[in-house]
C-alpha atoms as a PDB file:
ATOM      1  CA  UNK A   1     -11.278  25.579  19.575  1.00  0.00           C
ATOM      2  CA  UNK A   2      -9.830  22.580  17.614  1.00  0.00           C
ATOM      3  CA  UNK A   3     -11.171  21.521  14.488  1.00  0.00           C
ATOM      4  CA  UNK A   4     -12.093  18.423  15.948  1.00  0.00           C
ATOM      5  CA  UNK A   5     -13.753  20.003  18.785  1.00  0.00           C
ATOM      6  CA  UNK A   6     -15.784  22.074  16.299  1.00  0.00           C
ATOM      7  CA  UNK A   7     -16.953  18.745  14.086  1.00  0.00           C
ATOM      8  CA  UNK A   8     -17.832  16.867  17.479  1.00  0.00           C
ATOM      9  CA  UNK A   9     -19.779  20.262  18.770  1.00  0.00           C
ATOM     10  CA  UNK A  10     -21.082  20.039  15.379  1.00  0.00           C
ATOM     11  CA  UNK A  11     -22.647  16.761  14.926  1.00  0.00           C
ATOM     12  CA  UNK A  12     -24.048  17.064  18.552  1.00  0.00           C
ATOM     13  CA  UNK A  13     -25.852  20.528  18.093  1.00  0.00           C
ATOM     14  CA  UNK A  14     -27.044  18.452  14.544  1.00  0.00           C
ATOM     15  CA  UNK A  15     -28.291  15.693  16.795  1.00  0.00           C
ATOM     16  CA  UNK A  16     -30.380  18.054  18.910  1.00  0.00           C
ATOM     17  CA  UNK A  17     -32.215  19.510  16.060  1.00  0.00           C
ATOM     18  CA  UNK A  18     -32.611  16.395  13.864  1.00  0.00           C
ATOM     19  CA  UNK A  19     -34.371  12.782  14.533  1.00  0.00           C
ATOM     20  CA  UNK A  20     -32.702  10.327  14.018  1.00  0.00           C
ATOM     21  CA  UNK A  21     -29.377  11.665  15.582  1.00  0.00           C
ATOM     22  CA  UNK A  22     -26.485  10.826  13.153  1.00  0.00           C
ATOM     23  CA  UNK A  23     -24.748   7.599  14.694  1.00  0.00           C
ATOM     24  CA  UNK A  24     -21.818   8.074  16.612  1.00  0.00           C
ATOM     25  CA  UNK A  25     -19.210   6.624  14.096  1.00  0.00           C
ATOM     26  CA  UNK A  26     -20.443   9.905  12.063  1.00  0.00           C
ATOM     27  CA  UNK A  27     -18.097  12.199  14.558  1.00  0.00           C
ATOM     28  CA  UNK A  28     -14.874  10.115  13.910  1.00  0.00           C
ATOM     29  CA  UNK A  29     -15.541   9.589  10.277  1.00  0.00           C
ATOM     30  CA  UNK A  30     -16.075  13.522   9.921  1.00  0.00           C
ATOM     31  CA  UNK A  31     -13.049  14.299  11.769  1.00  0.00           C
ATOM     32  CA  UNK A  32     -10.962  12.193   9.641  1.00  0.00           C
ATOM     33  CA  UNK A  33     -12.749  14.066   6.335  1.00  0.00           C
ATOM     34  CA  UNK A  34     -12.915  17.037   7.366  1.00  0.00           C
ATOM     35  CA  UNK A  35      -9.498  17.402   9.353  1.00  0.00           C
ATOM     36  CA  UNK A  36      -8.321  20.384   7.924  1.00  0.00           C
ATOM     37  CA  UNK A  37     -10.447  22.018   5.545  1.00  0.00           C
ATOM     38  CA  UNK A  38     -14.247  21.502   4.475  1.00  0.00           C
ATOM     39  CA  UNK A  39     -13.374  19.508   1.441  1.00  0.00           C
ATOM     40  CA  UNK A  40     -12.365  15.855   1.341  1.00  0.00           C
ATOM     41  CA  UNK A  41     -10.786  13.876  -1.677  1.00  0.00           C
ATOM     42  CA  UNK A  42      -9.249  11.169   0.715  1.00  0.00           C
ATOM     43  CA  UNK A  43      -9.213   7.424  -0.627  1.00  0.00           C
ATOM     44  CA  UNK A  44     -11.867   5.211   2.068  1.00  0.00           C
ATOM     45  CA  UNK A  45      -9.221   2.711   2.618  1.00  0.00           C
ATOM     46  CA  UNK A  46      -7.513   6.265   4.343  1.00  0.00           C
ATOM     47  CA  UNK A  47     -10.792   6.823   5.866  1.00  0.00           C
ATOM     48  CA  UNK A  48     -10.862   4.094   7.506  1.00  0.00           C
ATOM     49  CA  UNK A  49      -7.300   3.916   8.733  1.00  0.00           C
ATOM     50  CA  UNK A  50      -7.533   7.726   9.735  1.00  0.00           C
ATOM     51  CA  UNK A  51     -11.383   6.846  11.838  1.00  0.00           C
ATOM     52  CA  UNK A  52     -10.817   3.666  13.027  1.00  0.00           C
ATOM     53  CA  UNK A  53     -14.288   2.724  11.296  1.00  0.00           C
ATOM     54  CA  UNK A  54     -14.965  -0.439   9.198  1.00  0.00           C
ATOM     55  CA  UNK A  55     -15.639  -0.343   5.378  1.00  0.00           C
ATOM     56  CA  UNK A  56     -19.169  -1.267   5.867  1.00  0.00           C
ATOM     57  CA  UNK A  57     -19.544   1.061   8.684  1.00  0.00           C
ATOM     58  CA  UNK A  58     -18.111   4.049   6.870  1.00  0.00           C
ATOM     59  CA  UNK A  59     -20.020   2.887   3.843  1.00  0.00           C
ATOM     60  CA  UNK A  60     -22.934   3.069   5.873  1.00  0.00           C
ATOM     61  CA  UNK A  61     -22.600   6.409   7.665  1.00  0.00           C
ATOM     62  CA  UNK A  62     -21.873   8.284   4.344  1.00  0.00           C
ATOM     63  CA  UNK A  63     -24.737   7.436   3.000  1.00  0.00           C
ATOM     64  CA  UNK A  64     -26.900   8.946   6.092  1.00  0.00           C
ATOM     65  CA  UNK A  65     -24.255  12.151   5.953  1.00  0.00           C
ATOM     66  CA  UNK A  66     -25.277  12.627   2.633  1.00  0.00           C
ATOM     67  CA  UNK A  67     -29.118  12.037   2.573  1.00  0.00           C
ATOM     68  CA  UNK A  68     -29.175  14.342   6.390  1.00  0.00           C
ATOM     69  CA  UNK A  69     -27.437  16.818   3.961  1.00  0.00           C
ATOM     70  CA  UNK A  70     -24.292  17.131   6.512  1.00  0.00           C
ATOM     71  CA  UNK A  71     -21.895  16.619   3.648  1.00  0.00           C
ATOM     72  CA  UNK A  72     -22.723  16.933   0.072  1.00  0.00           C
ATOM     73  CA  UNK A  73     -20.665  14.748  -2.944  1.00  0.00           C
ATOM     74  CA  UNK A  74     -19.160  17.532  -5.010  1.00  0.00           C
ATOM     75  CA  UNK A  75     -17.510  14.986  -7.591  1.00  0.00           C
ATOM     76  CA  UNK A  76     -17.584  11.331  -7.950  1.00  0.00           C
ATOM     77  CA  UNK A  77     -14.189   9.505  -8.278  1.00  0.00           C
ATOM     78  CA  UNK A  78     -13.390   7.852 -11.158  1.00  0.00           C
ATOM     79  CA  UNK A  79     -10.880   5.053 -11.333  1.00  0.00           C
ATOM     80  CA  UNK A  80      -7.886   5.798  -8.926  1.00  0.00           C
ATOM     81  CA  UNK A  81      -9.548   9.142  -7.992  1.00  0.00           C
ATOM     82  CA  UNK A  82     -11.336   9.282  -4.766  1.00  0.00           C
ATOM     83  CA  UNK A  83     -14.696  11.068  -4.464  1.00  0.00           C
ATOM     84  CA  UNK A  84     -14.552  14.706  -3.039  1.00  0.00           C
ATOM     85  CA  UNK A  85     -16.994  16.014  -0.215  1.00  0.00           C
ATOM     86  CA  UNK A  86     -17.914  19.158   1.231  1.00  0.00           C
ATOM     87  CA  UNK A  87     -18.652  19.925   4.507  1.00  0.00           C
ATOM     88  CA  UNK A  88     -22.029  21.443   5.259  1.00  0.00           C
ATOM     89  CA  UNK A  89     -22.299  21.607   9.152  1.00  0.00           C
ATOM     90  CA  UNK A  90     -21.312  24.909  10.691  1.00  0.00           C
ATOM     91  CA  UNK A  91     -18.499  24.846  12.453  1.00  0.00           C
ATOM     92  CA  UNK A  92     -17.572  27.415  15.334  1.00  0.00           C
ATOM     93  CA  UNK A  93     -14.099  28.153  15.732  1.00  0.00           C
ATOM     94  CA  UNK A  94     -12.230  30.123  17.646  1.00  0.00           C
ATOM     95  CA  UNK A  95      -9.014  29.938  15.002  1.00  0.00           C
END
């Protein structure tokens, strides 16, 4: 199974055990994070070109990741640094 695959079978077992589901930029966005490992340092203004999400969207959507305890901050940025994530949905793959 593709990573991908794995984040979008992810977020959708997620949304069957949790109210409110997460929205459904939160599949893209994580896919673009989490592409291929569970950490992300990646700039947003790479987020967004990598998702196809807006700023405030993206803005937005961490913020529920993060309080639904999907992805965790690990280290704020500071300056030029971006802030690094970790992945916290389990992820079935295959490779």
């Amino acid at each position: 199974m593709s990573r991908r695959n794995a984040i979008t079978a992810a977020v959708e077992v997620h949304n069957r055990a949790h109210k409110p589901p997460l929205p459904r930029s939160a599949g893209p966005l994580l896919t673009a994070m989490f592409a291929s490992d569970d950490t992300c340092q990646q700039s947003l203004d790479a987020l967004l070109e990598a998702s196809g999400v807006s700023r405030p969207t993206a803005q937005s959507v961490l913020r529920i990741l993060l309080a639904a305890g999907v992805i965790a901050k690990e280290e704020k940025g500071h300056g030029q640094h971006a802030n690094r994530y970790r992945l916290h949905l389990s992820l079935a793959t295959d490779a």
